[in-house]
Protein backbone atom coordinates (compact mmCIF):
# COMPACT_ATOMS: atom_id res chain seq x y z
CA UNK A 1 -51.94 19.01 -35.55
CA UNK A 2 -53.64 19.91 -38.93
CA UNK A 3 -53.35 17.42 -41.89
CA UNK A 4 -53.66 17.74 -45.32
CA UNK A 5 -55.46 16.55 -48.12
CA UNK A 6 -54.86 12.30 -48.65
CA UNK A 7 -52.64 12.03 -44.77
CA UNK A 8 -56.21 13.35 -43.57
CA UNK A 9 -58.24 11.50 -45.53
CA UNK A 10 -55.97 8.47 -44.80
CA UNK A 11 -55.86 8.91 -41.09
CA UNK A 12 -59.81 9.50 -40.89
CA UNK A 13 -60.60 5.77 -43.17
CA UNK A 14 -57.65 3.87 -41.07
CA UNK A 15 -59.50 5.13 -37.76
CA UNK A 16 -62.55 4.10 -39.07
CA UNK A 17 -61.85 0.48 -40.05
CA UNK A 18 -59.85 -0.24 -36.35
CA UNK A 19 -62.11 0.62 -34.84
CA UNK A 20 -64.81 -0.89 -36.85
CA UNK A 21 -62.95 -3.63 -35.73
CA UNK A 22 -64.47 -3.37 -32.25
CA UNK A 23 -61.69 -4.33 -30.38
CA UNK A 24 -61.86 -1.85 -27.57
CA UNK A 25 -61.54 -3.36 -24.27
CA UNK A 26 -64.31 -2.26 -22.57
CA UNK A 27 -64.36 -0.60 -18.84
CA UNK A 28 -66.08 -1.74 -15.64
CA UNK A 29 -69.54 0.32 -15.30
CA UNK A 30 -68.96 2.24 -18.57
CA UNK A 31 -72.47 4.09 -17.93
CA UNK A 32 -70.97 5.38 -15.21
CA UNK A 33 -68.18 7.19 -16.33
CA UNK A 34 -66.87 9.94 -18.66
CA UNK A 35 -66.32 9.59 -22.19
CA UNK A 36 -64.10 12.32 -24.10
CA UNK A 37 -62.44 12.39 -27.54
CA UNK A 38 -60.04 14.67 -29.79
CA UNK A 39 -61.42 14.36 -33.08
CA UNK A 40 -58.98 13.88 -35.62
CA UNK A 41 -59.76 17.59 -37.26
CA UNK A 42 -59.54 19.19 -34.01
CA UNK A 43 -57.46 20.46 -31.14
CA UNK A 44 -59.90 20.63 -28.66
CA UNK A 45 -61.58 17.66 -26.79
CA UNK A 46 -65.26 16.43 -26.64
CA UNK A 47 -66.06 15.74 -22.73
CA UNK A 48 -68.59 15.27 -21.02
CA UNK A 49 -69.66 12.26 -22.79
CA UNK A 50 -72.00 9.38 -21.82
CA UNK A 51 -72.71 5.87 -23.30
CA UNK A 52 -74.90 3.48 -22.14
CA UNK A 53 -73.46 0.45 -23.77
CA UNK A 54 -70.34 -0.30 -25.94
CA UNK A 55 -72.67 0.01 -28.93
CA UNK A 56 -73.75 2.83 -29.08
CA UNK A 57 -70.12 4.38 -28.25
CA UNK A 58 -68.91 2.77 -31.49
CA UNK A 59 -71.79 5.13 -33.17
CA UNK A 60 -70.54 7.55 -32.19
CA UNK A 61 -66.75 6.80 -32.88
CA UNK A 62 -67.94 5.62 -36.54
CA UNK A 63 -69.56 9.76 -36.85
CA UNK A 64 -66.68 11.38 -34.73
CA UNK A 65 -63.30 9.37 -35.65
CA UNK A 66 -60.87 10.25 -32.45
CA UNK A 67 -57.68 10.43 -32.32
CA UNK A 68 -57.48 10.15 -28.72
CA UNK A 69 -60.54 8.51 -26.99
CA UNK A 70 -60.78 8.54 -23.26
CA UNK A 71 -62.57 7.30 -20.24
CA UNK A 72 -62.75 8.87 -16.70
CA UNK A 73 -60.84 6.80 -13.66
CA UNK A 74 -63.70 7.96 -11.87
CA UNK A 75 -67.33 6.57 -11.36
CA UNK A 76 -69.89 9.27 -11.37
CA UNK A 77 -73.83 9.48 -10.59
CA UNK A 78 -73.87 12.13 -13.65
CA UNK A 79 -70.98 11.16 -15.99
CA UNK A 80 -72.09 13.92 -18.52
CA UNK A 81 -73.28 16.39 -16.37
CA UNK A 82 -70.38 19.95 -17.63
CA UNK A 83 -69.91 21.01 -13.87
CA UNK A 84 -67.27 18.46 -11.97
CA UNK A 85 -69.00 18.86 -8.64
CA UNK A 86 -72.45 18.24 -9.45
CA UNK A 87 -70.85 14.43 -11.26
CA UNK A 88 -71.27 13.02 -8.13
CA UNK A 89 -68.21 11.11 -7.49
CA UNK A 90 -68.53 7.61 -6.55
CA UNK A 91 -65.22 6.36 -6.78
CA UNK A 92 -62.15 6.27 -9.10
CA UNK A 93 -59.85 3.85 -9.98
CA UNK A 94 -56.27 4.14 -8.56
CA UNK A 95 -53.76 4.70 -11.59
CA UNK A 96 -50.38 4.89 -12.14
CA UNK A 97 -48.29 6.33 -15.14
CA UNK A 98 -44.71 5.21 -15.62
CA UNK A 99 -43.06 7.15 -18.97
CA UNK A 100 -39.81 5.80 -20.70
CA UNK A 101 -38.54 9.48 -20.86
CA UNK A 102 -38.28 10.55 -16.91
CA UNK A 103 -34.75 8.60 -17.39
CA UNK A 104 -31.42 9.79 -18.06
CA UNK A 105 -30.46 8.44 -21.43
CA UNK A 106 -34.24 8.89 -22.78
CA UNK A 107 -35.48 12.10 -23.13
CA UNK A 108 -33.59 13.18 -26.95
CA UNK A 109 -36.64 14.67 -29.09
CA UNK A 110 -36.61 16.15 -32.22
CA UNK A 111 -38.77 19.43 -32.80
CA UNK A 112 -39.91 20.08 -36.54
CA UNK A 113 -41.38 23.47 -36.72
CA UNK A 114 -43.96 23.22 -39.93
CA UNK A 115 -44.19 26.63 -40.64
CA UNK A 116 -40.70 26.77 -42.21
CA UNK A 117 -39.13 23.28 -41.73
CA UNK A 118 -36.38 23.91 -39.38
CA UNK A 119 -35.39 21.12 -37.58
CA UNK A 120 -34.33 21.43 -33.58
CA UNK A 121 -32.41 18.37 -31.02
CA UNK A 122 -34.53 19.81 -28.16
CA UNK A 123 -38.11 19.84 -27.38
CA UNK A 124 -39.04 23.85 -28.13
CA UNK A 125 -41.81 25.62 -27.75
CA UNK A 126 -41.31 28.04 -30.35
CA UNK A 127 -39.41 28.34 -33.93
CA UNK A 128 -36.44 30.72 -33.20
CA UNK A 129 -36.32 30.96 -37.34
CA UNK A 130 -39.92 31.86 -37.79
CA UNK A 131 -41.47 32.30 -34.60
CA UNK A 132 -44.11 29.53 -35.42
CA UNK A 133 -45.60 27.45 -32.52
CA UNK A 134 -46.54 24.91 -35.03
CA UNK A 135 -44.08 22.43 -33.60
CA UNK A 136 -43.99 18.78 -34.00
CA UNK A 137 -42.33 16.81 -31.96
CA UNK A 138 -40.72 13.33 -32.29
CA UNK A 139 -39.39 11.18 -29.18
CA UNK A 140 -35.84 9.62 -29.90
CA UNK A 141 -36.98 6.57 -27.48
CA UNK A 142 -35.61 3.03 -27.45
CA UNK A 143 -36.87 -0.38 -26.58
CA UNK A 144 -33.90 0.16 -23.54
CA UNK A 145 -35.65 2.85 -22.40
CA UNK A 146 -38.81 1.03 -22.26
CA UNK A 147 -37.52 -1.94 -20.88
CA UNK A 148 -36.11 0.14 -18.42
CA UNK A 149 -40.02 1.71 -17.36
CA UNK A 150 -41.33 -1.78 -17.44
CA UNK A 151 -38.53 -2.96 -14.84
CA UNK A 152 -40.05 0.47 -12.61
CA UNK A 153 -43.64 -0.88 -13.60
CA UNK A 154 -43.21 -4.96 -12.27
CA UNK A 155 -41.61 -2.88 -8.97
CA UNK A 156 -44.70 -0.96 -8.73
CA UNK A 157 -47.07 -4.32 -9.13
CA UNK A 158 -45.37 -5.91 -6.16
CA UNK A 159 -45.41 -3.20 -3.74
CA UNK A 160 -49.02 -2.70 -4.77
CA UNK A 161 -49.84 -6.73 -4.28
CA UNK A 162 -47.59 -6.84 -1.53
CA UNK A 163 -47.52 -3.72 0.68
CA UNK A 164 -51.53 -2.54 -0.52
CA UNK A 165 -53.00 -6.05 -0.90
CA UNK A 166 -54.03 -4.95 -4.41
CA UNK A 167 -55.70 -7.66 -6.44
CA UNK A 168 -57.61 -6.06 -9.84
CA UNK A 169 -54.67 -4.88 -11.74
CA UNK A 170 -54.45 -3.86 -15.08
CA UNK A 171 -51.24 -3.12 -16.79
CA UNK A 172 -51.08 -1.62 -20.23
CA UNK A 173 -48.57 -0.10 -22.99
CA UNK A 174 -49.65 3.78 -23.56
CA UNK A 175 -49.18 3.48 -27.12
CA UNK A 176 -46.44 5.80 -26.76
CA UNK A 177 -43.59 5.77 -24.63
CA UNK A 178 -44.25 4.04 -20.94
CA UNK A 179 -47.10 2.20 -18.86
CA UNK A 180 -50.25 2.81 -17.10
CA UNK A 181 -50.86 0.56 -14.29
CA UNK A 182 -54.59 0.76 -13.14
CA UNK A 183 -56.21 -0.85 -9.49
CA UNK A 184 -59.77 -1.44 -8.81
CA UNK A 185 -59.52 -2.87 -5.43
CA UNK A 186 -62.57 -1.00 -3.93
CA UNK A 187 -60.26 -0.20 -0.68
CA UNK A 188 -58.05 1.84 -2.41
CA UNK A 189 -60.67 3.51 -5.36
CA UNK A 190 -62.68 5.26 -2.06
CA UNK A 191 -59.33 7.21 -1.29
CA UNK A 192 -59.83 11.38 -1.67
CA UNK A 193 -56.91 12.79 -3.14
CA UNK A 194 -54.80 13.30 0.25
CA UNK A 195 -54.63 9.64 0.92
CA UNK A 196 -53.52 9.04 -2.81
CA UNK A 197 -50.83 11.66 -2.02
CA UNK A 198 -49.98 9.73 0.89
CA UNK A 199 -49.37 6.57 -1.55
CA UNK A 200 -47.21 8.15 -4.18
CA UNK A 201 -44.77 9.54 -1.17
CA UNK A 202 -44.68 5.96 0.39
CA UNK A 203 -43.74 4.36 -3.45
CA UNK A 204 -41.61 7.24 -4.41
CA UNK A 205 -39.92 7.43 -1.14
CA UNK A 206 -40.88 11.02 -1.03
CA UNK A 207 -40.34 12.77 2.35
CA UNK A 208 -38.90 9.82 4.00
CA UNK A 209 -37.68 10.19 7.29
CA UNK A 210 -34.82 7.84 7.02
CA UNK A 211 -33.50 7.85 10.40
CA UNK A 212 -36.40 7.26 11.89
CA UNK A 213 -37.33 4.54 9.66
CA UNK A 214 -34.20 2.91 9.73
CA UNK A 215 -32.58 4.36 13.25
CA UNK A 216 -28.37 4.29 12.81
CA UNK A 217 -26.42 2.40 15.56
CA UNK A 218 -22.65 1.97 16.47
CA UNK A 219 -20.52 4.41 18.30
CA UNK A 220 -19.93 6.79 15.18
CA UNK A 221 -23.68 5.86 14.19
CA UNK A 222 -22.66 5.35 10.68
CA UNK A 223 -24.40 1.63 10.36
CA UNK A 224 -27.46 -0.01 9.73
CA UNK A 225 -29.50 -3.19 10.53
CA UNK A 226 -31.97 -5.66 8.73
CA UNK A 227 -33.49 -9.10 9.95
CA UNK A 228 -33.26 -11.05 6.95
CA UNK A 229 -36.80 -12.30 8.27
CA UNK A 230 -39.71 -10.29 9.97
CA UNK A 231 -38.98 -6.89 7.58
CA UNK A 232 -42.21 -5.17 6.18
CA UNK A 233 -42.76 -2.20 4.14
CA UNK A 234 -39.83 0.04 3.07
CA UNK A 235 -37.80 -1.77 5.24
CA UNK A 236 -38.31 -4.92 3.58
CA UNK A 237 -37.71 -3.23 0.08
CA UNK A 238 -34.78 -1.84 1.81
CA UNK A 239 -33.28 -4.97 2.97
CA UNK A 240 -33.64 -6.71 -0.47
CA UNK A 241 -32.26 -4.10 -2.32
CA UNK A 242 -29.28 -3.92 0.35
CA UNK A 243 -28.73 -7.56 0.22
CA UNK A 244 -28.38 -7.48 -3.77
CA UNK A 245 -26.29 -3.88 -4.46
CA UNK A 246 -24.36 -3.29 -1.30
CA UNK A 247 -21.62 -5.18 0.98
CA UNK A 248 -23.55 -6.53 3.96
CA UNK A 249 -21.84 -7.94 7.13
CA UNK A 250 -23.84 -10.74 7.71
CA UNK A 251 -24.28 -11.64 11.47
CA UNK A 252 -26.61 -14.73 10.81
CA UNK A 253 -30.12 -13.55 11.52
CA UNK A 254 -29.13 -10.07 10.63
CA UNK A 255 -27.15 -8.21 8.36
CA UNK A 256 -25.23 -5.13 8.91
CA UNK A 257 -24.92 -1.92 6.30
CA UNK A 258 -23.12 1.54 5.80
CA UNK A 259 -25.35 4.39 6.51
CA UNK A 260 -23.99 6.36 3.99
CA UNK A 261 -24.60 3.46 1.35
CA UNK A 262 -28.17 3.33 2.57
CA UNK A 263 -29.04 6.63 1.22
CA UNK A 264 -27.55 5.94 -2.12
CA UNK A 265 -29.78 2.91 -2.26
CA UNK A 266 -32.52 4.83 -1.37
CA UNK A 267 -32.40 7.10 -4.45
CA UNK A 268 -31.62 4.16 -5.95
CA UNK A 269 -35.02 2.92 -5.38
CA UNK A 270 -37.51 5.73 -6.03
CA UNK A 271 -40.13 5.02 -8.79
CA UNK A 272 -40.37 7.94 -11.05
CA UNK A 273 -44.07 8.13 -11.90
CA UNK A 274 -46.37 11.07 -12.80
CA UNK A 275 -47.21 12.22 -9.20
CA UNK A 276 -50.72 14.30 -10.47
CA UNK A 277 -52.01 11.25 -12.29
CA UNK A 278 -52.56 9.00 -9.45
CA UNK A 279 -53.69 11.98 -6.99
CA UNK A 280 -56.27 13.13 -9.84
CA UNK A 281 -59.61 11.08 -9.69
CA UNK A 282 -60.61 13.16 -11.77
CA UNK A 283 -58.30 12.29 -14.64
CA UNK A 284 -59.29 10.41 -18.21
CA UNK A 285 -57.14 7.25 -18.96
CA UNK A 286 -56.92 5.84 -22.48
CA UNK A 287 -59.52 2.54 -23.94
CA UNK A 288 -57.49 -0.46 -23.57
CA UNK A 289 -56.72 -0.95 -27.29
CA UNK A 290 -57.78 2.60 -28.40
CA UNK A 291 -55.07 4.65 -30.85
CA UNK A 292 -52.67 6.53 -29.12
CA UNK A 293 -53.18 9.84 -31.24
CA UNK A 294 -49.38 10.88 -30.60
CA UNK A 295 -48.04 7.98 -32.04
CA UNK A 296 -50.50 5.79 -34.09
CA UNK A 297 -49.83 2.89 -32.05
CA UNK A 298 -52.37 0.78 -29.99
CA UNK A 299 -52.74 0.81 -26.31
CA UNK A 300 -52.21 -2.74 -25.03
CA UNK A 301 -52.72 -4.99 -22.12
CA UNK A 302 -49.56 -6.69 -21.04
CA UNK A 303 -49.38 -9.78 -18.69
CA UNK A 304 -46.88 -8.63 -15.90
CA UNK A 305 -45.95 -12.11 -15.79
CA UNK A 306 -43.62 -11.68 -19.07
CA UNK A 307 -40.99 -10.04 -19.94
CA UNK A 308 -40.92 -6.98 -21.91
CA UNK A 309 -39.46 -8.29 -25.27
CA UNK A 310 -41.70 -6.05 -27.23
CA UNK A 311 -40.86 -3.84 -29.81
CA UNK A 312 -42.75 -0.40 -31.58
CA UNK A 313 -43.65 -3.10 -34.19
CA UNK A 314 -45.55 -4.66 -32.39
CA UNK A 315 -47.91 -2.33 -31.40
CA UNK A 316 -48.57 -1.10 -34.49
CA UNK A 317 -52.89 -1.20 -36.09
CA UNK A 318 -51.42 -1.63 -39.61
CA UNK A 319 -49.78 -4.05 -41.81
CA UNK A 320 -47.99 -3.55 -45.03
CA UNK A 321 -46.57 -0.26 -46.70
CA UNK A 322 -47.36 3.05 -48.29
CA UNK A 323 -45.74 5.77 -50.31
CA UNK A 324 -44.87 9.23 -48.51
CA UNK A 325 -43.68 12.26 -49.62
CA UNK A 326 -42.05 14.30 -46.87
CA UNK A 327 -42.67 18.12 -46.75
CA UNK A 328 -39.54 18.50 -44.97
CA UNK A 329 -35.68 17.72 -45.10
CA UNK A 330 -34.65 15.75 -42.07
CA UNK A 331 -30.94 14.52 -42.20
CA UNK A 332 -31.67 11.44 -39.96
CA UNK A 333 -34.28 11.11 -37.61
CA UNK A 334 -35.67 8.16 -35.48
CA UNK A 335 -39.20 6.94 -36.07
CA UNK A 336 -40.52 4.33 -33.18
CA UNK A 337 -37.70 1.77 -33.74
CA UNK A 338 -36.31 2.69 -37.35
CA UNK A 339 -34.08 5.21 -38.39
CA UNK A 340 -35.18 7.51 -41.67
CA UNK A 341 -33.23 9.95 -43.93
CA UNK A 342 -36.07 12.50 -45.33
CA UNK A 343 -36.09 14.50 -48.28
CA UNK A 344 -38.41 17.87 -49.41
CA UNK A 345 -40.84 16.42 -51.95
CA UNK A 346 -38.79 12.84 -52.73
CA UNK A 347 -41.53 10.04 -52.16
CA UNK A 348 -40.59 6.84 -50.83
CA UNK A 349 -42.14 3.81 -49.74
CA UNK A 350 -42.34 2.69 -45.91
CA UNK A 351 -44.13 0.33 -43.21
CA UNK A 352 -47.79 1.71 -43.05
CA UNK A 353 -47.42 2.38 -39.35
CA UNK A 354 -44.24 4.15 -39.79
CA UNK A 355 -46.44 6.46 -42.44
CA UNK A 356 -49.30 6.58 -40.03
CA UNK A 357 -47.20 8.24 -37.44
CA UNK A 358 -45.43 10.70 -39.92
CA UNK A 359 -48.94 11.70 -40.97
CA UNK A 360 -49.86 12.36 -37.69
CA UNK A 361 -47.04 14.20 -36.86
CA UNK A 362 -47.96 16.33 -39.85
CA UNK A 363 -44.43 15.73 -41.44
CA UNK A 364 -45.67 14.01 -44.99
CA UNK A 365 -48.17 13.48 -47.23
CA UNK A 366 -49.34 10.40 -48.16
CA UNK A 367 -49.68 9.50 -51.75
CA UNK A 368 -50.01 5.80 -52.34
CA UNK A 369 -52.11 3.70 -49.50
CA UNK A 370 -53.03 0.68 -51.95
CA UNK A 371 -51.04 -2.16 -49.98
CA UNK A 372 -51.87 -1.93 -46.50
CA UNK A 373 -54.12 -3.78 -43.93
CA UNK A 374 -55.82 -2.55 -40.74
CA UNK A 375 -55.26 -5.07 -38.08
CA UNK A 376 -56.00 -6.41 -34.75
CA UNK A 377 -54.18 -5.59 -31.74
């Protein structure tokens, strides 16, 4: 997205001072893997990047202000080396991306084209008024919705404790709309991309063979059994889910269920995540605490031990408020968690973060950026 006189300026010094802040979280063997970066005056990424401490990656950040910066799952013997094979591959962390918009109920966007202001309810590619691809594009996503993906994501920690024996994992906020949920267990970071694929079928119940899983008895063969002990796997998620959504005939050490229910349940239970991310070990994952260039907001580490009473707001890198001038007329839109009325040329003062992500989105200027703080995530 290109920016214009102060929003540039503005985004470029509020970059700079987070993350003079230093509050990047920093990754496991970072000499060892890729660095990238957008830079906030480009569309194009920086990869192929090596650091060999923390240091002297905030050099470079302080020179090249990002708004995306990026480190590779993967551990390589030649992090910066251009051609993927010659890398080296050691191993790669097992990740997992959960986003609050795969659900129904969740995936209204507005589309601004900023060639000629027109304003779409549906993510476009193209301006049918001007034929501009110069779209911006603004997520109409609740705190439901995201409450909803962490529900998915505390599913996706227990079968990965429970069923993998996972131990090192990381759960964080994207700083946009849904959850990354990384594992460093060495067992699973040596898988090659066919046993990954193997892993998101078995958690997204993906070619199950029910039947054979869970075999049908009776003389019409329309039921099914569980122990309420001695159940592993799918069958034990199965059973649980069973034993809290459907009528079971309980027959004291086992309990009895409609086939036909059985395969609603089982849709019922599929975790929607982004199937190329975890097969990719290849793939670049954000800096724990690094801006999320789409939004403005930080990427955070959550404990999986609390619930999810977050809001936008608090995610945000900046305190206080600033003075805006739209370029475009937007009846009423939703920003993060606030709803806005916008108006061609007619300043008006808002929450800096609010501002930051309008400026990013290329949809205002900003003209007045005296009361506002950079802060800590």
């Amino acid at each position: 997205m290109l920016h214009q006189g102060q929003s540039k300026k503005f985004l470029r010094e509020v970059i700079i001072k987070y993350y003079g802040l230093r509050i990047l979280k920093e990754p496991p063997f970072l000499p060892k893997r890729e660095i990238a970066i957008q830079p906030i005056d480009s569309k194009t990424y920086i990869r192929h990047l090596q650091f060999p401490s923390m240091i002297k990656l905030y050099e470079y950040i302080n020179d090249n202000p990002p708004l995306h910066l990026y480190y590779s799952v993967a551990l390589y013997e030649n992090p910066s080396s251009k051609d993927m094979e010659s890398k080296g591959l050691i191993r790669a962390d097992l990740m997992f991306d959960i986003d609050a918009d795969h659900y129904s109920g969740c995936r209204d966007i507005v589309s601004v084209c900023l060639s000629c202001g027109e304003v779409f309810k549906d993510d476009i590619k193209e301006c049918s008024k001007c034929r501009s691809k110069e779209i911006s594009k603004i997520p109409q996503i609740s705190e439901q919705c995201l409450r909803r993906a962490w529900g998915d994501a505390l599913i996706l920690i227990d079968i990965l404790e429970n069923e993998f024996g996972a131990e090192k994992i990381t759960v964080s906020f994207s700083g946009n709309r849904g959850f990354h949920i990384r594992v460093e267990d060495e067992h699973l970071t040596i898988l090659d991309r066919d046993s990954r694929r193997e892993i998101v079928d078995y958690i997204t119940l993906s070619n199950i063979m029910i039947d054979r899983l869970v075999p049908r008895i009776g003389r019409r063969k329309d039921k099914v059994v569980f122990f309420k002990e001695h159940e592993y796997g799918i069958r034990a998620r199965l059973r649980d889910y069973a034993l809290q959504y459907l009528d079971v005939i309980d027959h004291g050490y086992y309990v009895e269920v409609s086939y036909n229910d059985l395969l609603k349940l089982v849709d019922l239970m599929k975790i929607d995540i982004d199937t190329v991310v975890t097969m990719d070990t290849s793939r670049l994952s954000r800096f724990i605490y690094s801006i999320n260039g789409k939004s403005g907001l930080a990427v955070h580490e959550l404990d999986p031990n609390r619930d999810f009473d977050y809001t936008f707001h608090d995610f945000r890198i900046l305190d206080g408020t600033v003075t805006i001038k739209p370029y475009f007329t937007i009846p009423q839109i939703r920003i993060l968690d606030k709803e806005y009325r916008l108006h061609s040329g007619e300043s008006m003062r808002v929450d800096a973060y609010i501002g930051f992500y309008l400026a990013i989105k290329g949809l205002v200027e900003v003209v007045n950026t005296e009361n506002l703080e950079v802060r800590r995530p």
